[in-house]
Protein backbone atom coordinates (compact mmCIF):
# COMPACT_ATOMS: atom_id res chain seq x y z
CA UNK A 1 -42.87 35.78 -50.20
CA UNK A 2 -39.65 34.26 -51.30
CA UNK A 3 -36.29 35.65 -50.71
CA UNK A 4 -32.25 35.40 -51.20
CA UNK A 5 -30.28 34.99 -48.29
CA UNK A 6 -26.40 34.85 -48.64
CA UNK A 7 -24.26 33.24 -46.01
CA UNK A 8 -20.89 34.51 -45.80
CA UNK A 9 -18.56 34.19 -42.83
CA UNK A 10 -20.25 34.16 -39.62
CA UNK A 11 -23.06 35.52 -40.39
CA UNK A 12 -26.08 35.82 -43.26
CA UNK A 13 -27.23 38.72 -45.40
CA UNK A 14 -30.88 39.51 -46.48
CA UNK A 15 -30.09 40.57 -49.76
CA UNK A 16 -26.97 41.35 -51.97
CA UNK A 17 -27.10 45.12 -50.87
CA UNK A 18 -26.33 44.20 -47.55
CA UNK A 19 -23.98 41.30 -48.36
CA UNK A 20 -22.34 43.94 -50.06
CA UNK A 21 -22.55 47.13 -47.16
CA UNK A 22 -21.92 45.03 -44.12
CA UNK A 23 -19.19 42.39 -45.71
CA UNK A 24 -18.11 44.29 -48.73
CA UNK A 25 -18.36 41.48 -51.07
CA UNK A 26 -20.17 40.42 -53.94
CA UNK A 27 -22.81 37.63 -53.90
CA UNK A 28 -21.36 35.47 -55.95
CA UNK A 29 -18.73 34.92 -53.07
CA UNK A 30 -21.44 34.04 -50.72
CA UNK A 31 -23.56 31.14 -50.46
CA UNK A 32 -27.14 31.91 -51.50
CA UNK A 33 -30.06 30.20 -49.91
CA UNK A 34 -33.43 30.85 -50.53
CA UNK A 35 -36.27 31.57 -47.91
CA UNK A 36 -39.95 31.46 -47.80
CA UNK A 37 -42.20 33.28 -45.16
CA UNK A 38 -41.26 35.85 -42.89
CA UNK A 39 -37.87 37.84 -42.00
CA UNK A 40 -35.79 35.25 -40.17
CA UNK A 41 -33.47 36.07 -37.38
CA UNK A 42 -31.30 33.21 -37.57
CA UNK A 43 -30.01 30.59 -39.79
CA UNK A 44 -28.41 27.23 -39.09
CA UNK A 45 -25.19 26.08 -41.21
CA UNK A 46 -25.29 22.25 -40.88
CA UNK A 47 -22.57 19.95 -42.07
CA UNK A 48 -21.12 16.19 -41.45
CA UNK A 49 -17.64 15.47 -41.93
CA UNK A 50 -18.55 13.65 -45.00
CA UNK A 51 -20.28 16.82 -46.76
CA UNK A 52 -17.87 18.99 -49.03
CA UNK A 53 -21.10 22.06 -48.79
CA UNK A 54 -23.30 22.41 -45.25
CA UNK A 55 -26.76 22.73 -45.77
CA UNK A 56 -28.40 25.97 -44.53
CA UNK A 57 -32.06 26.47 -43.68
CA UNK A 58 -33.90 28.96 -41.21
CA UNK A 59 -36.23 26.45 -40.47
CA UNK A 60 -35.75 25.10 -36.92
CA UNK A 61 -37.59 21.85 -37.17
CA UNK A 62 -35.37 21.08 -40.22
CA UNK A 63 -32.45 21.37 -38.43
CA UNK A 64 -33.80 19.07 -35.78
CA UNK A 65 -34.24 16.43 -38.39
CA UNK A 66 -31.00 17.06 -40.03
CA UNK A 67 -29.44 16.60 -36.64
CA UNK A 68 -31.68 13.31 -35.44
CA UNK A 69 -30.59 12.00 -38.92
CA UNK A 70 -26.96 13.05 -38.63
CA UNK A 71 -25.87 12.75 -34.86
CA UNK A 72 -22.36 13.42 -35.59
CA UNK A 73 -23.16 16.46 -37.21
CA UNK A 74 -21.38 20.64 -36.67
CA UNK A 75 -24.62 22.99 -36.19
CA UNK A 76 -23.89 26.70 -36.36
CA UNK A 77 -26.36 29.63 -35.77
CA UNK A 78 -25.70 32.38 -37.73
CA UNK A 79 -27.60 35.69 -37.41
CA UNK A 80 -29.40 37.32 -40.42
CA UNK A 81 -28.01 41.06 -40.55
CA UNK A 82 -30.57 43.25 -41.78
């Protein structure tokens, strides 16, 4: 099952509702992301000092890659508020 994830801040939002009752914002603020599978509880926010946008994926073994690739890379864990 596919879904929207926003990142916003600190921290990432299931859906727009609760972008929008936890951070009182609208999505198109945010940064959406999509995800595939299950609920995650975290989210990684990866970015070089060459990237203008960080790349943001749930998947741990993507961010491994992204950071073998990238050394020099910023990784930050954001939770998923539900």
């Amino acid at each position: 099952m596919a879904r929207n994830l926003f990142v916003y801040q600190n921290a990432a939002y299931e859906g727009e509702l609760d972008l929008y009752r936890n951070a009182h914002v609208v999505a198109d603020r945010a940064q959406a992301v999509d995800s595939v599978g299950l609920v995650p509880k975290f989210v990684y926010r990866m970015r070089t000092a060459s990237e203008a946008v960080p790349s943001i994926t749930d998947d741990e073994v993507a961010m491994w890659r992204y950071v073998s690739r990238h050394p020099d890379a910023n990784i930050e864990v954001l939770r998923v508020v539900h």
